[in-house]
C-alpha atoms as a PDB file:
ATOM      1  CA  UNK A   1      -4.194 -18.454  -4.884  1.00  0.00           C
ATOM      2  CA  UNK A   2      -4.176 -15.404  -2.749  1.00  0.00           C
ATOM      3  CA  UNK A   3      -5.295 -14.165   0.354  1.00  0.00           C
ATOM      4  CA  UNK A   4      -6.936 -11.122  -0.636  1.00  0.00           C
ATOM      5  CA  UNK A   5      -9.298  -9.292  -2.777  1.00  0.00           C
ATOM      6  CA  UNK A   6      -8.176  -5.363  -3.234  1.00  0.00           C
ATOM      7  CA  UNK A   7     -10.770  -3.152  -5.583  1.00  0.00           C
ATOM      8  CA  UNK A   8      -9.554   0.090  -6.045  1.00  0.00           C
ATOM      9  CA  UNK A   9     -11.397   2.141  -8.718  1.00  0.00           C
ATOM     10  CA  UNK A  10     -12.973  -0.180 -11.981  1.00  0.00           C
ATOM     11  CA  UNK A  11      -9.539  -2.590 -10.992  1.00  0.00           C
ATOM     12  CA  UNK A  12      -9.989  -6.067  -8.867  1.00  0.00           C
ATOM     13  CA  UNK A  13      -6.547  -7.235  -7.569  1.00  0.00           C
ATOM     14  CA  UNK A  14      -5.993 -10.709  -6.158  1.00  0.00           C
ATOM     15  CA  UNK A  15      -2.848 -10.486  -3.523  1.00  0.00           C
ATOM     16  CA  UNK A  16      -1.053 -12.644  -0.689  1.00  0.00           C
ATOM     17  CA  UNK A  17      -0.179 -11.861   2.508  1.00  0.00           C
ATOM     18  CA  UNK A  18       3.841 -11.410   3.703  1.00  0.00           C
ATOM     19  CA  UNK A  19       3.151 -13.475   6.778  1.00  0.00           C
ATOM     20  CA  UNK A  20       6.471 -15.009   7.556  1.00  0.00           C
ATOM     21  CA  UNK A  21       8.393 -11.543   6.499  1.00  0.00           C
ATOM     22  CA  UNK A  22       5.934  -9.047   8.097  1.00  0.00           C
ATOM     23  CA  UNK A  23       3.757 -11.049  10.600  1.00  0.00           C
ATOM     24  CA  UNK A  24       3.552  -8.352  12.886  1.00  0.00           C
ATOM     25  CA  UNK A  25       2.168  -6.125  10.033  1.00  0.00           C
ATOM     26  CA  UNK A  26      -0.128  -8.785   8.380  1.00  0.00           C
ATOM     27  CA  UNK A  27      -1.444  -9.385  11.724  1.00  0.00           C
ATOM     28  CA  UNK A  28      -2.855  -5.627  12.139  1.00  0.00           C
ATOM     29  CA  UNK A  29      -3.910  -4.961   8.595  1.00  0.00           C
ATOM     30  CA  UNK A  30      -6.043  -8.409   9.206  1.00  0.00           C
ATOM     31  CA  UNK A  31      -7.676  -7.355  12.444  1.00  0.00           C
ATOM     32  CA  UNK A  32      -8.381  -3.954  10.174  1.00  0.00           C
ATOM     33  CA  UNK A  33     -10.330  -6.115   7.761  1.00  0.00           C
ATOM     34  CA  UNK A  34     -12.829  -5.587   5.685  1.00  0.00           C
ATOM     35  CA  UNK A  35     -10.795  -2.217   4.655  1.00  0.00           C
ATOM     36  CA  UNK A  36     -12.367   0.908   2.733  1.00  0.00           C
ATOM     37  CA  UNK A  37     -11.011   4.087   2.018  1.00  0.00           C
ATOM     38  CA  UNK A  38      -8.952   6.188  -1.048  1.00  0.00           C
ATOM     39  CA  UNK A  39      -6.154   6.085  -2.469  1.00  0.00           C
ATOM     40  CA  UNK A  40      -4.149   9.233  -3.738  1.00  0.00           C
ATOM     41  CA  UNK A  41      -1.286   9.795  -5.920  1.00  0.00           C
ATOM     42  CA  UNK A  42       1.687   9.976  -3.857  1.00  0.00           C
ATOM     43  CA  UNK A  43       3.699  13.643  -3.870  1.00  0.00           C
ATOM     44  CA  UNK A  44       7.127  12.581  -3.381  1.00  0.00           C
ATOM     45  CA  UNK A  45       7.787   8.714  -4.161  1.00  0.00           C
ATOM     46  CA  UNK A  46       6.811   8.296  -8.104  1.00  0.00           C
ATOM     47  CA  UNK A  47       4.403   6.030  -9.360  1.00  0.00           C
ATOM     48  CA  UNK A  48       2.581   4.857  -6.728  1.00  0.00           C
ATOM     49  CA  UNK A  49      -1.234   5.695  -4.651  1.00  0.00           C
ATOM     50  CA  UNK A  50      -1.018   5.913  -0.950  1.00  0.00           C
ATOM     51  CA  UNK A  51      -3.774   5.912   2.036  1.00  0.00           C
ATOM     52  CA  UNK A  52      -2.678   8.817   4.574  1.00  0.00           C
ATOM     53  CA  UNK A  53      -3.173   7.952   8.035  1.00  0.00           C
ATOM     54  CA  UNK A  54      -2.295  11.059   9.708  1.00  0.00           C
ATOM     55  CA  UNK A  55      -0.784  10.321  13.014  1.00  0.00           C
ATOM     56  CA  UNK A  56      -2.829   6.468  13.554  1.00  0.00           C
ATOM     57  CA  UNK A  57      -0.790   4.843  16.267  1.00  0.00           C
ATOM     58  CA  UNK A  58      -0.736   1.094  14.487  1.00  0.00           C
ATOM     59  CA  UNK A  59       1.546   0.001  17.256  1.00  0.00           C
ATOM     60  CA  UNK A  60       3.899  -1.473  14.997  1.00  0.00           C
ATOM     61  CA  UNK A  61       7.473  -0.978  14.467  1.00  0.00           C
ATOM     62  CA  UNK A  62       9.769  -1.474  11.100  1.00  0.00           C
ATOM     63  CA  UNK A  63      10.148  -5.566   9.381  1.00  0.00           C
ATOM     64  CA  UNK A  64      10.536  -5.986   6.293  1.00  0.00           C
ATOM     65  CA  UNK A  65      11.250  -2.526   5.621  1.00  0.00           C
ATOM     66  CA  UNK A  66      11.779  -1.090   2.276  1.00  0.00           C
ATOM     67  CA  UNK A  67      12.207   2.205   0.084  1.00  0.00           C
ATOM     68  CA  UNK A  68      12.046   0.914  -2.664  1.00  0.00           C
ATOM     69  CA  UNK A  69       9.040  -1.357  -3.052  1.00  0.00           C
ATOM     70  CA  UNK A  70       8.471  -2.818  -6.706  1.00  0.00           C
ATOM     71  CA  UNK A  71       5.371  -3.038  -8.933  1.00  0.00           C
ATOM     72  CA  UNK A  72       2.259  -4.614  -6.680  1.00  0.00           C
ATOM     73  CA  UNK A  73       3.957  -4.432  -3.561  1.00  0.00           C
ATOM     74  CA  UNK A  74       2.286  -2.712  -0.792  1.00  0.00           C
ATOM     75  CA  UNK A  75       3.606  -1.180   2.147  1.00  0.00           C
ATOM     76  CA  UNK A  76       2.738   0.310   5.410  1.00  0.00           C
ATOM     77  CA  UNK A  77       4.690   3.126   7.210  1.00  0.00           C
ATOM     78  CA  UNK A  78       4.050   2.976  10.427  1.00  0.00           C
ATOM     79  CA  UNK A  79       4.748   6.662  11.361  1.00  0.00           C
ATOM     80  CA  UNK A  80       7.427   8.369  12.840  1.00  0.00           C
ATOM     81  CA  UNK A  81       9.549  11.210  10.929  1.00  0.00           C
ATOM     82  CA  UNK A  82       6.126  11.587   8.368  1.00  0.00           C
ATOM     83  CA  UNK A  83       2.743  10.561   8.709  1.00  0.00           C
ATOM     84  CA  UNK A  84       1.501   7.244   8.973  1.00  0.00           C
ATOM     85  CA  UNK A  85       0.505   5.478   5.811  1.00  0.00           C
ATOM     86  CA  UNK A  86       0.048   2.845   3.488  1.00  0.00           C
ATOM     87  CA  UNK A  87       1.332   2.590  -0.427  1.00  0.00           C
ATOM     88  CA  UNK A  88       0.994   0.759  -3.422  1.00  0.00           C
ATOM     89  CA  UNK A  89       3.579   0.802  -6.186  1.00  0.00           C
ATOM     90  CA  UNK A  90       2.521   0.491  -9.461  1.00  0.00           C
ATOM     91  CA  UNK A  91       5.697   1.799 -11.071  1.00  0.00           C
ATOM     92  CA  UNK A  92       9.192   2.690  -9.998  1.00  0.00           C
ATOM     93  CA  UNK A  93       9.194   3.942  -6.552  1.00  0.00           C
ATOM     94  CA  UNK A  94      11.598   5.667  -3.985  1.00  0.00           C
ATOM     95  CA  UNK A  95       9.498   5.710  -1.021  1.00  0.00           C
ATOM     96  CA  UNK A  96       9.693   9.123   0.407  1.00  0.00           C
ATOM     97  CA  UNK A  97       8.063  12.245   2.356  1.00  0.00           C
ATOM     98  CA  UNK A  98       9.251  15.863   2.428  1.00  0.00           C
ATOM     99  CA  UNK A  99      11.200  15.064   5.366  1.00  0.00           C
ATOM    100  CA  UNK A 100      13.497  12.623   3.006  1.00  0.00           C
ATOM    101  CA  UNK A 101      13.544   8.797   1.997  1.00  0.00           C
ATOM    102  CA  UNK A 102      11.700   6.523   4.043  1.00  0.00           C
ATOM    103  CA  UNK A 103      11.371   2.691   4.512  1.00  0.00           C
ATOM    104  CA  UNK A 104       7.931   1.105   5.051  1.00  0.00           C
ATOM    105  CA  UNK A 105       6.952  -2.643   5.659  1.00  0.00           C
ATOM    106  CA  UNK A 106       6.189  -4.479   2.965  1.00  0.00           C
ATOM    107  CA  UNK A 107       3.044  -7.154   4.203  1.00  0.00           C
ATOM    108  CA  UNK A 108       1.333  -7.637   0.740  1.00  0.00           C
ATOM    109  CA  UNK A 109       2.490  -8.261  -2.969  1.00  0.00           C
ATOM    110  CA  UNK A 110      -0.839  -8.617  -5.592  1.00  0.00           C
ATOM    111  CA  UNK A 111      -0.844 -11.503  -7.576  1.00  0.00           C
ATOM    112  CA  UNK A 112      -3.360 -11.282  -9.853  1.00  0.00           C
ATOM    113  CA  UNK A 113      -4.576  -8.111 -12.003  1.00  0.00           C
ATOM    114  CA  UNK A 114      -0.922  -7.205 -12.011  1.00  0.00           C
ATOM    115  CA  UNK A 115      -1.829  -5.691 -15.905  1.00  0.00           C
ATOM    116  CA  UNK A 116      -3.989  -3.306 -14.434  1.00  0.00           C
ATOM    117  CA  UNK A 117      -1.616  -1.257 -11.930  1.00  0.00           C
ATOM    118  CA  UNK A 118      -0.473   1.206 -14.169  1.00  0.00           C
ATOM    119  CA  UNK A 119      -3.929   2.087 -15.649  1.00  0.00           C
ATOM    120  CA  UNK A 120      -4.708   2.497 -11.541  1.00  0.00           C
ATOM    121  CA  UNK A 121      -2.219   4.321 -11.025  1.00  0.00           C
ATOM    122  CA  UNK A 122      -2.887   7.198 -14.201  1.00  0.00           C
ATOM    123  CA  UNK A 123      -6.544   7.089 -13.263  1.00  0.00           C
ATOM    124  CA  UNK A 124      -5.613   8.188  -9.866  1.00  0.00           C
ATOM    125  CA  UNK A 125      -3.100  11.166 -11.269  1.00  0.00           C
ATOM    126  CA  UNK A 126      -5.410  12.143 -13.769  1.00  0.00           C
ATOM    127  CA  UNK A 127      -8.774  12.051 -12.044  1.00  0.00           C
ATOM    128  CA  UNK A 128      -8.175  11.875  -8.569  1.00  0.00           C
ATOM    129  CA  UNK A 129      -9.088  10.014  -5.502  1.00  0.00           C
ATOM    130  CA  UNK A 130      -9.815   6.280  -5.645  1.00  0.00           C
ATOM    131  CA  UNK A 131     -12.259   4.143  -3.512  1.00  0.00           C
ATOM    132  CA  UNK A 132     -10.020   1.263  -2.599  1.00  0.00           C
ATOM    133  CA  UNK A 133     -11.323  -1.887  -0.341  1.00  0.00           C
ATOM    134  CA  UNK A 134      -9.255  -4.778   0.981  1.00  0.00           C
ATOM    135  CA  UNK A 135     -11.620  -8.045   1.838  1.00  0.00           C
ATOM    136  CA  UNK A 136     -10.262 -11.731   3.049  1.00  0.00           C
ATOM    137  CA  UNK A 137     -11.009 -14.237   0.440  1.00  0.00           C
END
């Protein structure tokens, strides 16, 4: 059972919330919800899709940071040397900007649909932007 339903292009993901790790995190992305936007391929960081966020003050600082998130992890960089963000892996990933490796905070991990991230993510190189949503279940 998860927390959360994420649709990003044809895909529906089922994922759960990092509470205990990353409750400062999960507590802004839930006061965010219901989410829209697109996701991107990232530039810099391999197989993954990212949100850009510009220079959104979140108020947050690093917990359960990573660089290196794995396979239906997201995480949320909440700003600082490069813009602020959020990313989902669907491959191998060494989170980074063209300032250098970075470490974001890892608040979600999909569940369910986990077959589907890697069509995502070559849908998103090869066509382009995304429509993603994030909804409470």
């Amino acid at each position: 059972m998860g927390d959360i339903r994420i649709k990003a292009g044809p895909y529906s993901f089922i994922a759960s919330f990092e509470s205990e790790a990353a409750p400062k995190t999960v507590a802004k992305f839930k006061s965010m919800l219901p989410y829209r936007e697109r996701i991107i391929h990232v530039r810099w960081s391999g197989q993954g899709c990212w949100i850009p966020l510009g220079d959104l003050d979140l108020g947050l600082g690093f917990e359960n940071a990573t660089s290196y998130p794995a396979p239906g992890q997201i995480i949320l960089y909440p700003g600082g040397v490069s813009e602020t963000e959020i990313l989902l892996a669907y491959g191998s990933v060494c989170f980074a900007s063209r300032a250098g490796q970075l470490a974001g905070n890892h608040f979600l991990s999909i569940t369910e649909g986990l077959e589907n991230l890697m069509a995502l993510g070559q849908l998103t190189l090869w066509h382009g932007a995304q429509d993603i949503s994030f909804e409470l279940l």
